[in-house]
Protein backbone atom coordinates (compact mmCIF):
# COMPACT_ATOMS: atom_id res chain seq x y z
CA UNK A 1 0.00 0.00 0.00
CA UNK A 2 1.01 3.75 -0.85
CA UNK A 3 2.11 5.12 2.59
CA UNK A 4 0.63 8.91 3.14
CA UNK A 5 2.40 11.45 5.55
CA UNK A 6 -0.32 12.57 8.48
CA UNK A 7 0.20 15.84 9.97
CA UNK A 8 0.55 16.74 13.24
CA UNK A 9 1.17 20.56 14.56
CA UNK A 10 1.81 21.60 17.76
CA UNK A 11 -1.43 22.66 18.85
CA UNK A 12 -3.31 19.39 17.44
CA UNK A 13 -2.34 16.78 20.42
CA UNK A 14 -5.33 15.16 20.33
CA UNK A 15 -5.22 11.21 20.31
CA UNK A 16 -8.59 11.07 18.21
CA UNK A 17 -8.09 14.57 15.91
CA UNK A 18 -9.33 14.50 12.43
CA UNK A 19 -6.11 13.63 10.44
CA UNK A 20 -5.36 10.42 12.64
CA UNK A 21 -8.93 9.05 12.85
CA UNK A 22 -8.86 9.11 9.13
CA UNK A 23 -5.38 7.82 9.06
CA UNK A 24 -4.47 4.11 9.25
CA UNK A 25 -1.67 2.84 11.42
CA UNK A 26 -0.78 -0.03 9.22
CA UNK A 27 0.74 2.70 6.25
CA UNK A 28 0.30 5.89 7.42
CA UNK A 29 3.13 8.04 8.87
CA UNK A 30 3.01 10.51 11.30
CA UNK A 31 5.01 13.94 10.88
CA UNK A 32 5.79 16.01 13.49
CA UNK A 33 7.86 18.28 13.90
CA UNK A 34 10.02 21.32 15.96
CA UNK A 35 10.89 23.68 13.38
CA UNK A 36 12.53 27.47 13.86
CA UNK A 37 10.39 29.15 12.14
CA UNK A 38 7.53 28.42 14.32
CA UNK A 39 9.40 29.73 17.05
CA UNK A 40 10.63 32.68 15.28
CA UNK A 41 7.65 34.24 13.29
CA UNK A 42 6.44 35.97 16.35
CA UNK A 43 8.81 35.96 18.83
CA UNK A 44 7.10 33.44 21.34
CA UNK A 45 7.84 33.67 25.22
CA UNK A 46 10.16 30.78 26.21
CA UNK A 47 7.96 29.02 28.47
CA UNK A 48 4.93 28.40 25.06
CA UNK A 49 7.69 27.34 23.55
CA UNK A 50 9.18 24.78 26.03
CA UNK A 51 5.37 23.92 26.78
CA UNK A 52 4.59 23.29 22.85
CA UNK A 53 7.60 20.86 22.82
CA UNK A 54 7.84 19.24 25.41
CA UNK A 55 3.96 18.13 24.94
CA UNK A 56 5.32 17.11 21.26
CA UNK A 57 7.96 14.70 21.94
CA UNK A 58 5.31 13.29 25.06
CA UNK A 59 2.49 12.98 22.23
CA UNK A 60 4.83 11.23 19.78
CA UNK A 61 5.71 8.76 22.66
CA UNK A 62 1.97 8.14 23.08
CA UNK A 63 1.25 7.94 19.53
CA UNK A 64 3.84 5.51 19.33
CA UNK A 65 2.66 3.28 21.85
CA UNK A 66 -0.24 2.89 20.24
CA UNK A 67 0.73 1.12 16.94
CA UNK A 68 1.77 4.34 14.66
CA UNK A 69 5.39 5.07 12.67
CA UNK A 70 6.40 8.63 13.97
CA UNK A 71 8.96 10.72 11.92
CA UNK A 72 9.58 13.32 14.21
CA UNK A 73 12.21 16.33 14.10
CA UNK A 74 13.75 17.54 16.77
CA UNK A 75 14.55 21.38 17.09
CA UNK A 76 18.61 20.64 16.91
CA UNK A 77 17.98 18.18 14.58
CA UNK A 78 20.89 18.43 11.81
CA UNK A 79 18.74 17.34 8.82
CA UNK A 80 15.98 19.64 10.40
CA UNK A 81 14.60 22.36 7.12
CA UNK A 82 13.18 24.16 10.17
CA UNK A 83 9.87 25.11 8.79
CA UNK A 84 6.80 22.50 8.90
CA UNK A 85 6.40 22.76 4.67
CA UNK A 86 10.25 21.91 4.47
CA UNK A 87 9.52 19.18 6.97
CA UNK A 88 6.76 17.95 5.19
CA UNK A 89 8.92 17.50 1.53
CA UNK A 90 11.70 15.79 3.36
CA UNK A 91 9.52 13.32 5.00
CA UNK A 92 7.58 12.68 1.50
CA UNK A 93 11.16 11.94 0.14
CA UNK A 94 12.43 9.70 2.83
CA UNK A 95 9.27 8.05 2.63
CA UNK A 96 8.14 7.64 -0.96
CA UNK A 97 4.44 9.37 -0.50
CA UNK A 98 2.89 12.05 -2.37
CA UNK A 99 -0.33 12.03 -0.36
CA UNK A 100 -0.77 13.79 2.98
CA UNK A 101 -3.83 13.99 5.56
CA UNK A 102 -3.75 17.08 7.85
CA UNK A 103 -6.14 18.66 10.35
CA UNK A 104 -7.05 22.30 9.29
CA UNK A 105 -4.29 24.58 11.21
CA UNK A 106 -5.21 27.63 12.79
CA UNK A 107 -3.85 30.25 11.22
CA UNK A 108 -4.46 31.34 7.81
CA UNK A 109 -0.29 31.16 7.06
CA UNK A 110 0.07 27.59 7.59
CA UNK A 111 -3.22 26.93 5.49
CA UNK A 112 -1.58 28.74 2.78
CA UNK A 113 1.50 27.02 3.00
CA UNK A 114 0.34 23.63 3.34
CA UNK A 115 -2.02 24.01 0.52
CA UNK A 116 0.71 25.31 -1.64
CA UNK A 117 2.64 22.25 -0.89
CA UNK A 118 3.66 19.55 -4.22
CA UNK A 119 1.79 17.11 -2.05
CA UNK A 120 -1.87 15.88 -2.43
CA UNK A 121 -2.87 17.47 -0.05
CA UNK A 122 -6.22 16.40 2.27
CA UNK A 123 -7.42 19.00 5.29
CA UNK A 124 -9.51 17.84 7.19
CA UNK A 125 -12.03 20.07 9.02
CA UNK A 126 -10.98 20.19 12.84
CA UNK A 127 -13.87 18.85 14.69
CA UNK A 128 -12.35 19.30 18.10
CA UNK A 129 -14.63 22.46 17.92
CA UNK A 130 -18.40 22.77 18.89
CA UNK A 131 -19.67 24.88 16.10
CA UNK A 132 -18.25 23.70 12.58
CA UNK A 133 -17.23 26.34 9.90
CA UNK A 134 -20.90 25.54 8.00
CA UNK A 135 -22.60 26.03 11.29
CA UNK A 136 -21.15 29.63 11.92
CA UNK A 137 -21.37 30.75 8.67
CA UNK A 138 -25.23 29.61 8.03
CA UNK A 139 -25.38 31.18 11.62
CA UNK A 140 -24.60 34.48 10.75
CA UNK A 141 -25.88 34.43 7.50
CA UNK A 142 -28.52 37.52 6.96
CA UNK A 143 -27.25 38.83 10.83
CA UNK A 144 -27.09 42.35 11.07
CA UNK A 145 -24.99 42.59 13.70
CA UNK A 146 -23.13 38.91 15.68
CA UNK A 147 -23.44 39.13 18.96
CA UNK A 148 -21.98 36.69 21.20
CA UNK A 149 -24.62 36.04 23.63
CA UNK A 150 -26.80 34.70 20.22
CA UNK A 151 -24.58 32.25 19.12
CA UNK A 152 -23.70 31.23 22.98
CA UNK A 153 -27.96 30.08 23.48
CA UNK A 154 -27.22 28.10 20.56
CA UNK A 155 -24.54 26.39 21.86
CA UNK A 156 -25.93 25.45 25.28
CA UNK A 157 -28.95 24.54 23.00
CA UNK A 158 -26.49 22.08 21.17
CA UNK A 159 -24.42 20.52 23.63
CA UNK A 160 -27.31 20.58 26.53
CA UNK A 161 -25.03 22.50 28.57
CA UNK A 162 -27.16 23.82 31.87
CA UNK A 163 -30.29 22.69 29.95
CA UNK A 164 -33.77 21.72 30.80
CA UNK A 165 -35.04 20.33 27.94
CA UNK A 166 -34.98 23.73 25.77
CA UNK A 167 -34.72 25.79 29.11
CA UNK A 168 -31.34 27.01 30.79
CA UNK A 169 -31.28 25.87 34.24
CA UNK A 170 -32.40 28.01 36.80
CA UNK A 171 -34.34 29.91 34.21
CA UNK A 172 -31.43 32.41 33.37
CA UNK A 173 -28.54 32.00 30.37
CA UNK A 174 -26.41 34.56 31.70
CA UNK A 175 -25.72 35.15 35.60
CA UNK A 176 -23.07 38.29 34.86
CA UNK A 177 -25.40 40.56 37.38
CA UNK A 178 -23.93 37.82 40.00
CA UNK A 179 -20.41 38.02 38.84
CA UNK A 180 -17.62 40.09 38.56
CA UNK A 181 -17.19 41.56 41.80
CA UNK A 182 -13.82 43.47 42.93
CA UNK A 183 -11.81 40.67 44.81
CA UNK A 184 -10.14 41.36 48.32
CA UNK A 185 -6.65 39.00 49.48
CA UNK A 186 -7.58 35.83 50.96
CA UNK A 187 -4.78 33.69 52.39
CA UNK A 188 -7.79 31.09 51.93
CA UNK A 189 -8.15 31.08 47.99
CA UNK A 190 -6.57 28.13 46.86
CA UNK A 191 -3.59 28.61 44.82
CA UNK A 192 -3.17 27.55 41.64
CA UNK A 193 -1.51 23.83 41.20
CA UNK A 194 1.73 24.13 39.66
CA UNK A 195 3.67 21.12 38.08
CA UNK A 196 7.51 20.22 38.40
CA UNK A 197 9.59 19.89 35.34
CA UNK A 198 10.25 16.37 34.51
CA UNK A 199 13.60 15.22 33.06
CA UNK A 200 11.75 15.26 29.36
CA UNK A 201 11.10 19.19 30.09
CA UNK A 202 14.11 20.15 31.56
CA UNK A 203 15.74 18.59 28.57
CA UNK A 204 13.26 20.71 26.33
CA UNK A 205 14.04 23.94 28.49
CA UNK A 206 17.49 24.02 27.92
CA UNK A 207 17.03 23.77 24.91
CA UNK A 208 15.00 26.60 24.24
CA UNK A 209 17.28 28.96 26.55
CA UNK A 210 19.88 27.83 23.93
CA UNK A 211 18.08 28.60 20.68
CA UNK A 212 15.56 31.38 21.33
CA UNK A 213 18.15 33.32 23.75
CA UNK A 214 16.56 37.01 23.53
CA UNK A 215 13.05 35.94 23.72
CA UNK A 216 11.12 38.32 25.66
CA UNK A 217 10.10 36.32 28.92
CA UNK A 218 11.48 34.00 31.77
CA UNK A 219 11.63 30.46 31.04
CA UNK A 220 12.15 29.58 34.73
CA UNK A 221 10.71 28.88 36.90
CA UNK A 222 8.18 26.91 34.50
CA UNK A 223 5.02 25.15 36.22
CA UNK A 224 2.54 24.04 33.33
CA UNK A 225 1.60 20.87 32.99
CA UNK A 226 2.86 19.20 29.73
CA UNK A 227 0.85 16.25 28.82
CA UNK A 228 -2.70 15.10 29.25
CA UNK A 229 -2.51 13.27 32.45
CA UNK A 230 -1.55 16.51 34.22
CA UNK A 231 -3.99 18.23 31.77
CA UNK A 232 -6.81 16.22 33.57
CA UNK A 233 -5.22 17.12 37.11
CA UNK A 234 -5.32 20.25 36.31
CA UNK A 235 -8.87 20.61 35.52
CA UNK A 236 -9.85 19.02 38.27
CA UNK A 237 -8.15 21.22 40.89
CA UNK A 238 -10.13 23.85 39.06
CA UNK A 239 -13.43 22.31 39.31
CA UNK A 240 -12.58 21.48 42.90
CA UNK A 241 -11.09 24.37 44.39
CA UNK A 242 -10.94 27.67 42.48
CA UNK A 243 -14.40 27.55 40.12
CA UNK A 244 -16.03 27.95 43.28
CA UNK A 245 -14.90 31.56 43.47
CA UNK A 246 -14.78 31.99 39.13
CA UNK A 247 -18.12 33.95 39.07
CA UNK A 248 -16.83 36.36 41.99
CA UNK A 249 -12.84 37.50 40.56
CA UNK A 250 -13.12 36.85 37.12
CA UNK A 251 -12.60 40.52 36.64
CA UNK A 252 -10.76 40.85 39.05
CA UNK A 253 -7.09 42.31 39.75
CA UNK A 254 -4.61 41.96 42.61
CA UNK A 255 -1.37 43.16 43.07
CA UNK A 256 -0.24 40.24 45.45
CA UNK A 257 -2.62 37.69 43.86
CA UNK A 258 -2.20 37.57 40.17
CA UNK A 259 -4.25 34.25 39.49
CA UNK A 260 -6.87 34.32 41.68
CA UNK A 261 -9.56 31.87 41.29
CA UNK A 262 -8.65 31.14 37.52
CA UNK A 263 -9.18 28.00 35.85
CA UNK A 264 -5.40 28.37 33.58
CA UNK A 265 -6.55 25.63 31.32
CA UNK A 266 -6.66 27.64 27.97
CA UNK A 267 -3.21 26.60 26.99
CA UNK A 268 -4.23 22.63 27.65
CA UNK A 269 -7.48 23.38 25.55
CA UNK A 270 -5.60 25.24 22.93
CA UNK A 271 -3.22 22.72 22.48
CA UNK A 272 -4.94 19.43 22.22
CA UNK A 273 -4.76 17.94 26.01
CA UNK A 274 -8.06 18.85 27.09
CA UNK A 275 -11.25 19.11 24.53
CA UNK A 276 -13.85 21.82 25.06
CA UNK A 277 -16.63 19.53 25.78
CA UNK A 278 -15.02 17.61 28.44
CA UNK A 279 -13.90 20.96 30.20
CA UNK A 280 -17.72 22.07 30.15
CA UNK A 281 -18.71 18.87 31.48
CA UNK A 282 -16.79 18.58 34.33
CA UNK A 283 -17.66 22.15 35.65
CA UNK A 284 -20.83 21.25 34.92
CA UNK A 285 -21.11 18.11 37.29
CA UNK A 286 -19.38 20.39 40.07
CA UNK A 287 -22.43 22.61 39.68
CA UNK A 288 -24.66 19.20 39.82
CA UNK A 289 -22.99 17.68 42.54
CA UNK A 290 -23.08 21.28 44.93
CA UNK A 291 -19.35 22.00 44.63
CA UNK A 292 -19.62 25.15 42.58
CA UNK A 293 -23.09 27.28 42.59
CA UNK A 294 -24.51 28.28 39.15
CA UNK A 295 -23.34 31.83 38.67
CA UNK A 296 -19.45 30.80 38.51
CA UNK A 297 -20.20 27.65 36.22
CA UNK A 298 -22.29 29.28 34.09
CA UNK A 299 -19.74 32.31 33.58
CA UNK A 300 -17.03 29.63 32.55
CA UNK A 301 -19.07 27.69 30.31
CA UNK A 302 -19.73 30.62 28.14
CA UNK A 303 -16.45 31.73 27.86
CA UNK A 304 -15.43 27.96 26.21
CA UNK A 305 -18.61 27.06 24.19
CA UNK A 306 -19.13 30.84 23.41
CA UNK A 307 -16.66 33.17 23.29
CA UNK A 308 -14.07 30.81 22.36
CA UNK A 309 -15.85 29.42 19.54
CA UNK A 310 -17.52 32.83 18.39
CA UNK A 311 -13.84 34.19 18.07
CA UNK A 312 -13.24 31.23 16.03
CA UNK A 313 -15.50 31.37 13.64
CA UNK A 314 -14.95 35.28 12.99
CA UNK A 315 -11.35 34.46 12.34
CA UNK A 316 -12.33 31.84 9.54
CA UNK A 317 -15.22 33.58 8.00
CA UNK A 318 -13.51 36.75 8.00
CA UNK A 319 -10.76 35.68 6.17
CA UNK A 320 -6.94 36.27 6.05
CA UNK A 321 -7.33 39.69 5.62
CA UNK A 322 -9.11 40.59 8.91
CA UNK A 323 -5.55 41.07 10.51
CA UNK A 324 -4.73 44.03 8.43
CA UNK A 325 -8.04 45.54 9.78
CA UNK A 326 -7.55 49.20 11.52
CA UNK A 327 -11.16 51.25 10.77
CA UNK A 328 -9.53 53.45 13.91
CA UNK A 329 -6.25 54.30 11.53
CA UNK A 330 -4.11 54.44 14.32
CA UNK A 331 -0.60 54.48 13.52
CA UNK A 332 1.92 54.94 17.03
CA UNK A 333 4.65 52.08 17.24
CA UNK A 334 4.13 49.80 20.44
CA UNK A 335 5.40 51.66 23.39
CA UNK A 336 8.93 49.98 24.84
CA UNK A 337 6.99 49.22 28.42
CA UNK A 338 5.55 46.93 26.41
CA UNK A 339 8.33 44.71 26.70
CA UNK A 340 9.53 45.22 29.75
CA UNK A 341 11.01 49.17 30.04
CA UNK A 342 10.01 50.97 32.92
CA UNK A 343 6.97 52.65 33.45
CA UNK A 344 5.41 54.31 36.41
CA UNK A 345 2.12 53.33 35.70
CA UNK A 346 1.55 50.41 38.25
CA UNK A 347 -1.39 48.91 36.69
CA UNK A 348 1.06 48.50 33.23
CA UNK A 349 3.67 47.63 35.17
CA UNK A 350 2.04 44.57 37.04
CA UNK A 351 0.40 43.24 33.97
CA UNK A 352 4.13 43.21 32.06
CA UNK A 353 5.42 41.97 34.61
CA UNK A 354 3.35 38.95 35.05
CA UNK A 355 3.42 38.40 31.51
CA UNK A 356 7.20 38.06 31.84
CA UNK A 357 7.21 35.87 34.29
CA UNK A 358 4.32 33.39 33.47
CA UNK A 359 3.39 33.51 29.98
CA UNK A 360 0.00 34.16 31.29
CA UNK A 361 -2.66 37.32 32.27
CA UNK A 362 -5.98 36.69 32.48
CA UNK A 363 -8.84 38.46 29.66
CA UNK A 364 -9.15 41.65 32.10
CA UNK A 365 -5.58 42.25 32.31
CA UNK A 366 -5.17 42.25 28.43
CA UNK A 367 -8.23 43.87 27.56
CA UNK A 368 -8.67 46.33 30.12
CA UNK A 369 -5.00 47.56 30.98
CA UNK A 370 -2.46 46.54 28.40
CA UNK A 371 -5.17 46.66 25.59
CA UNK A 372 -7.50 50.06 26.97
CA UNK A 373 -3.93 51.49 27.03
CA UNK A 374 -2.66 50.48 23.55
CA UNK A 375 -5.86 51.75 21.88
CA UNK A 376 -6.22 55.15 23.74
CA UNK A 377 -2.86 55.61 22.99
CA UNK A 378 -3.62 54.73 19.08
CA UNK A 379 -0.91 52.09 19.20
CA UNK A 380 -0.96 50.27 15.29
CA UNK A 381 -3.72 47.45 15.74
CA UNK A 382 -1.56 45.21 14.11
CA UNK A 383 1.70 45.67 16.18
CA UNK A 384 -0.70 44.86 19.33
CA UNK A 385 -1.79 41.73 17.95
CA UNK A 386 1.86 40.38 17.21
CA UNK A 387 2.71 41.27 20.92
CA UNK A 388 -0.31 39.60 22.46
CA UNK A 389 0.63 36.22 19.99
CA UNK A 390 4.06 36.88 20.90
CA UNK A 391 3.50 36.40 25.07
CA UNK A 392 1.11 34.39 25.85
CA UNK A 393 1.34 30.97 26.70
CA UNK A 394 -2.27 30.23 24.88
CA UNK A 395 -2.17 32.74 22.06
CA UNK A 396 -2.75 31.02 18.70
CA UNK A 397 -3.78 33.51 16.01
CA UNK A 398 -7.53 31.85 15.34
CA UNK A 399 -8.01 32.63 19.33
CA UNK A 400 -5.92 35.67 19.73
CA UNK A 401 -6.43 37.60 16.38
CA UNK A 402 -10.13 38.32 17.20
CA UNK A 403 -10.01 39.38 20.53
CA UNK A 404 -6.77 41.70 20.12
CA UNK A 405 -8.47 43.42 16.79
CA UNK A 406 -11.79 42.78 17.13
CA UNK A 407 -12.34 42.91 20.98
CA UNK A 408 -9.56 44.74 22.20
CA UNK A 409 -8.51 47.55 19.59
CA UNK A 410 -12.41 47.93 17.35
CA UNK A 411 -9.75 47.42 14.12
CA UNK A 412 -12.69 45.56 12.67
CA UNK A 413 -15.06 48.30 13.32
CA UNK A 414 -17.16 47.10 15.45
CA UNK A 415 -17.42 43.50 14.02
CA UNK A 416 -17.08 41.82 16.24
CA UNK A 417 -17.52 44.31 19.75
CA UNK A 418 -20.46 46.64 20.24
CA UNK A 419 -17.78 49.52 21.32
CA UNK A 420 -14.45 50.65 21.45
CA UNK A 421 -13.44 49.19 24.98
CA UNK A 422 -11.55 52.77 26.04
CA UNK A 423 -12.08 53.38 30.17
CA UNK A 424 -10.54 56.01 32.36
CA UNK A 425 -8.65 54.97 35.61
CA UNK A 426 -12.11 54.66 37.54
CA UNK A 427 -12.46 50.78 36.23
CA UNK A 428 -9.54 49.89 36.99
CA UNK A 429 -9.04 51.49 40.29
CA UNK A 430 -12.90 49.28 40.86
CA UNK A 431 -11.68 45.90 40.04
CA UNK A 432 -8.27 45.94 41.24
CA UNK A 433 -5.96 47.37 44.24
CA UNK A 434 -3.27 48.22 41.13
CA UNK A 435 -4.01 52.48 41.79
CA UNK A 436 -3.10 52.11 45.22
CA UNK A 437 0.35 51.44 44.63
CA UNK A 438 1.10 53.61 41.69
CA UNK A 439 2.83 56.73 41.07
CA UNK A 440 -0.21 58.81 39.22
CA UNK A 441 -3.49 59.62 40.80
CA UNK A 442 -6.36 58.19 39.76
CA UNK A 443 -8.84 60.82 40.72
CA UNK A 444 -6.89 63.38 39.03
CA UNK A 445 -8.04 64.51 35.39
CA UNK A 446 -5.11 66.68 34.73
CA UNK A 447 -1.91 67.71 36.77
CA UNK A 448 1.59 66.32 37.28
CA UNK A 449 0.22 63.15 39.20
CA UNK A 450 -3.22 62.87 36.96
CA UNK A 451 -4.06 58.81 35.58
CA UNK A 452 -2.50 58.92 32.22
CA UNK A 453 -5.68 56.32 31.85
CA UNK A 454 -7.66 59.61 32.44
CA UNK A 455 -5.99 61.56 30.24
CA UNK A 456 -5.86 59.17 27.01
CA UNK A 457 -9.81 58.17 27.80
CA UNK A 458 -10.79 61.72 27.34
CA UNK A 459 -7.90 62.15 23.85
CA UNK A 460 -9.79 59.31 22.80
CA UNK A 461 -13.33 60.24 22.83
CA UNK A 462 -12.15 63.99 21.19
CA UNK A 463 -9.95 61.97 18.11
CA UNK A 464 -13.02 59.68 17.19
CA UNK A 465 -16.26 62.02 18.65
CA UNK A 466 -17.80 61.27 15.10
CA UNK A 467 -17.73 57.03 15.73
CA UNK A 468 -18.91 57.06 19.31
CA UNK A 469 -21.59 60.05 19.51
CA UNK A 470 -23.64 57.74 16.96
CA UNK A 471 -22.42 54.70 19.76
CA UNK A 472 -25.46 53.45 21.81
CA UNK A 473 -22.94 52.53 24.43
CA UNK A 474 -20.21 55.33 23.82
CA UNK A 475 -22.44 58.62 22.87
CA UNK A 476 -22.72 59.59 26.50
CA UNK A 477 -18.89 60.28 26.93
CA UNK A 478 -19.39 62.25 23.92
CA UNK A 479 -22.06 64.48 25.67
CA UNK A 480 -20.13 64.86 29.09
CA UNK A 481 -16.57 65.74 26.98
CA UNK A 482 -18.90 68.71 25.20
CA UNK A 483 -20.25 69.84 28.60
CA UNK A 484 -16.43 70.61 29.32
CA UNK A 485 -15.04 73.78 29.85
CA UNK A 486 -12.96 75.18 26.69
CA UNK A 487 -10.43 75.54 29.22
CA UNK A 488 -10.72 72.24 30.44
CA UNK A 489 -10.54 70.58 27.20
CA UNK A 490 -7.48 72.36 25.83
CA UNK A 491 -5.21 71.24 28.86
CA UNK A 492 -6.79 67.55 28.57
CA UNK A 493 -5.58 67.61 24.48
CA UNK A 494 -2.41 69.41 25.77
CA UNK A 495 -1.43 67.25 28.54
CA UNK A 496 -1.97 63.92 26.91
CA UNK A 497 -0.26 64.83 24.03
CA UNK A 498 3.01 65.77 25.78
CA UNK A 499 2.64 62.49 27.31
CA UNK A 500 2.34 60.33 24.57
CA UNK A 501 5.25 62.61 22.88
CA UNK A 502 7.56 61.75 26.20
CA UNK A 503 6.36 57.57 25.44
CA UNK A 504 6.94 58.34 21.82
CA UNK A 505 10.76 59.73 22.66
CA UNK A 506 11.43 56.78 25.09
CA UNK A 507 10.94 58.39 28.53
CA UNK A 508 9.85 56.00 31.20
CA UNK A 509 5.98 57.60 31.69
């Protein structure tokens, strides 16, 4: 029999995904492989790298086990091409196929690539995912406007999710008025479980520290778990101890608590280890056994089977082009604190930070600080969305590409958000003890010590008063900026400019 290369990326470890379920062990050969240029075409923290990896060469060792022929390439590798097309060709060579089964990637790059391949070339549709490609599409055919909590009913419709027959339990879909609550320290709230590095991923890490060297990020010390056994451990800690308290922090920001009470499983579900459905279904049976009350469950389930999967299918039915979206036309260069440079902004500062050193913030930390900032400011939309794929441990661009432009920065024009998510200091001095610390004031509006947050919010609404007066949600601002002194105004535009002019000329700010 013809063998046929099967292809397995780094975010596909799934024992039962597409491409091997319509694979056969008997002639098939699986390709995997650690190639530079999938660490290098964003600059990737260390530790998504050394996670990605390391949950590779454990996959291949399952796969393995269970009947198939692996051809795997390892990063230092001499015959390694170093890109997963070049990987692809050599393995067709060595191999004598011209035939190749693959799961759908998910970025629009490595479609392209793939389908531009000399190989016939089969993708499969990934069905890890709730809603299929048809289903979103025929979904929001003849919509005027897609709107999350829509496609969400569906969803719990579909899977049965907190359903009664065609009723959501307890007679509600959405228990937000019951959520989201500022959070207060609690030497009580169970901390997160962390994972030692085994020999496999220490072997991985040094690796990494040897070939991506000026990566922006710590490698060590590195805590996620790397296969699907601690996968599973980890979601049940969650389910156990910390979804519980989901509903309550999940806006939430503490200085001295940067977890809190979330779940960290979107790099396990974004990789393969965990599915979506089995996630749902075990916070789900906390809620049914009396271990977590309906508020917090219900909050988590709709960030899985709907956000995630709305974000998705935007990505794919908006096409490749959706990431050179900027309806804002904002232009500024991504600000150096970005990466690490000082700033005196302790809000900024604390979110960076953690990013450094974990390879994780939760959604209010990147849309609220780091991406309310980067928008006010009128940072490029696009240099945003490299930095947010660049640093997080979960980022992969169908997941991440969405929320950056759509969510985060309105490049999409309202698309996918119903408004421009630009606040003053006030929200975040509500959800989080970050003000307290910092150098600025939040009360003040202008002033040597006045919330830079304060000062961009009000730039903002003045630059784009012709999109958000006609804003439902947004017109208001509008209204209260007119109602402003001339006075008032004109030290606003003039202070906020000579601040983003002393960012712009690399001052610390």
């Amino acid at each position: 029999m013809v063998k046929r290369l099967v292809l397995i990326l780094g975010d596909q470890l799934t024992p039962d995904i597409a491409a091997l379920k319509a694979a056969d062990p008997a002639r098939d050969i699986v390709v995997m492989a650690e190639v530079r240029a999938e660490g290098t075409y964003a600059p990737h923290h260390p530790q998504k790298i050394a996670l990605i990896l390391t949950a590779m060469r454990k996959f291949a060792v399952q796969l393995r086990k269970a009947g198939w022929q692996v051809a795997y390439s390892r990063l230092d590798d001499p015959d390694n091409s170093h890109t997963i097309t070049g990987e692809c060709l050599r393995r067709a060579t060595e191999f004598g196929a011209s035939e190749m089964l693959a799961t759908r990637p998910g970025e629009w790059r490595l479609i392209e690539a793939l389908e531009a391949l000399p190989l016939k070339t089969h993708m499969l549709e990934d069905d890890r995912f709730i809603a299929s490609h048809a289903e979103f599409d025929a979904w929001r055919e003849g919509r005027k406007q897609l709107r999350m909590e829509w496609f969400y009913r569906d969803m719990r419709r579909k899977t049965g999710l907190l359903m009664e027959g065609d009723k959501p339990v307890g007679g509600q879909w959405n228990y937000d008025a019951e959520n989201r609550k500022r959070a207060k320290p609690d030497l009580l709230r169970p901390k997160p479980l962390r994972f030692e590095p085994d020999e496999m991923t220490e072997e991985v890490s040094t690796l990494v520290e040897a070939q991506f060297p000026k990566h922006f990020g710590r490698l060590r010390p590195f805590h996620w778990a790397t296969d699907r056994a601690g996968a599973l451990q980890a979601l049940e800690y969650f389910t156990t101890h910390s979804l519980p308290r989901f509903g309550d922090e999940q806006d939430a920001m503490l200085s001295d608590d940067s977890l809190l009470s979330h779940s960290l499983l979107s790099p396990y579900l974004n990789i393969g280890l965990l599915t979506p459905i089995e996630v749902c279904q075990a916070a789900e049976t906390a809620w049914k056994t009396g271990r977590a009350p309906l508020n917090a469950v219900e909050g988590f389930i709709r960030q899985i089977i709907g956000w995630r999967e709305f974000v998705r299918g935007i990505y794919f039915s908006e096409g490749p082009d959706y990431m050179t979206r900027n309806a804002l036309g904002h232009t500024r260069d991504l600000p150096p604190l970005y990466w690490g440079a000082e700033t005196r902004m302790n809000c900024l500062s604390r979110a960076v930070a953690q990013t450094r050193d974990l390879a994780y913030a939760h959604h209010i930390q990147r849309l609220m600080v780091t991406g309310t900032f980067g928008l006010m400011a009128g940072v490029d939309p696009a240099h945003l969305h490299e930095w947010y794929l660049a640093v997080y441990i979960d980022a992969f661009e169908w997941v991440e590409a969405p929320n950056t432009l759509g969510m985060s920065q309105f490049a999409d024009g309202g698309l996918l958000g119903s408004k421009p998510y630009a606040a003053s200091g006030a929200y975040i001095n509500r959800m989080s003890d970050y003000c307290e610390g910092c150098q600025y004031n939040v009360k003040d509006r202008v002033g040597p010590k006045a919330c830079p947050f304060n000062l961009l919010f009000w730039n903002f609404v003045h630059r784009h008063r012709d999109l958000l007066s006609s804003n439902p949600r947004m017109g208001q601002m509008v209204r209260t900026w007119d109602k402003m002194t001339p006075d008032h105004q004109a030290q606003v535009l003039t202070e906020s400019a000579a601040f983003l002019a002393r960012m712009d000329g690399g001052e610390s700010v």
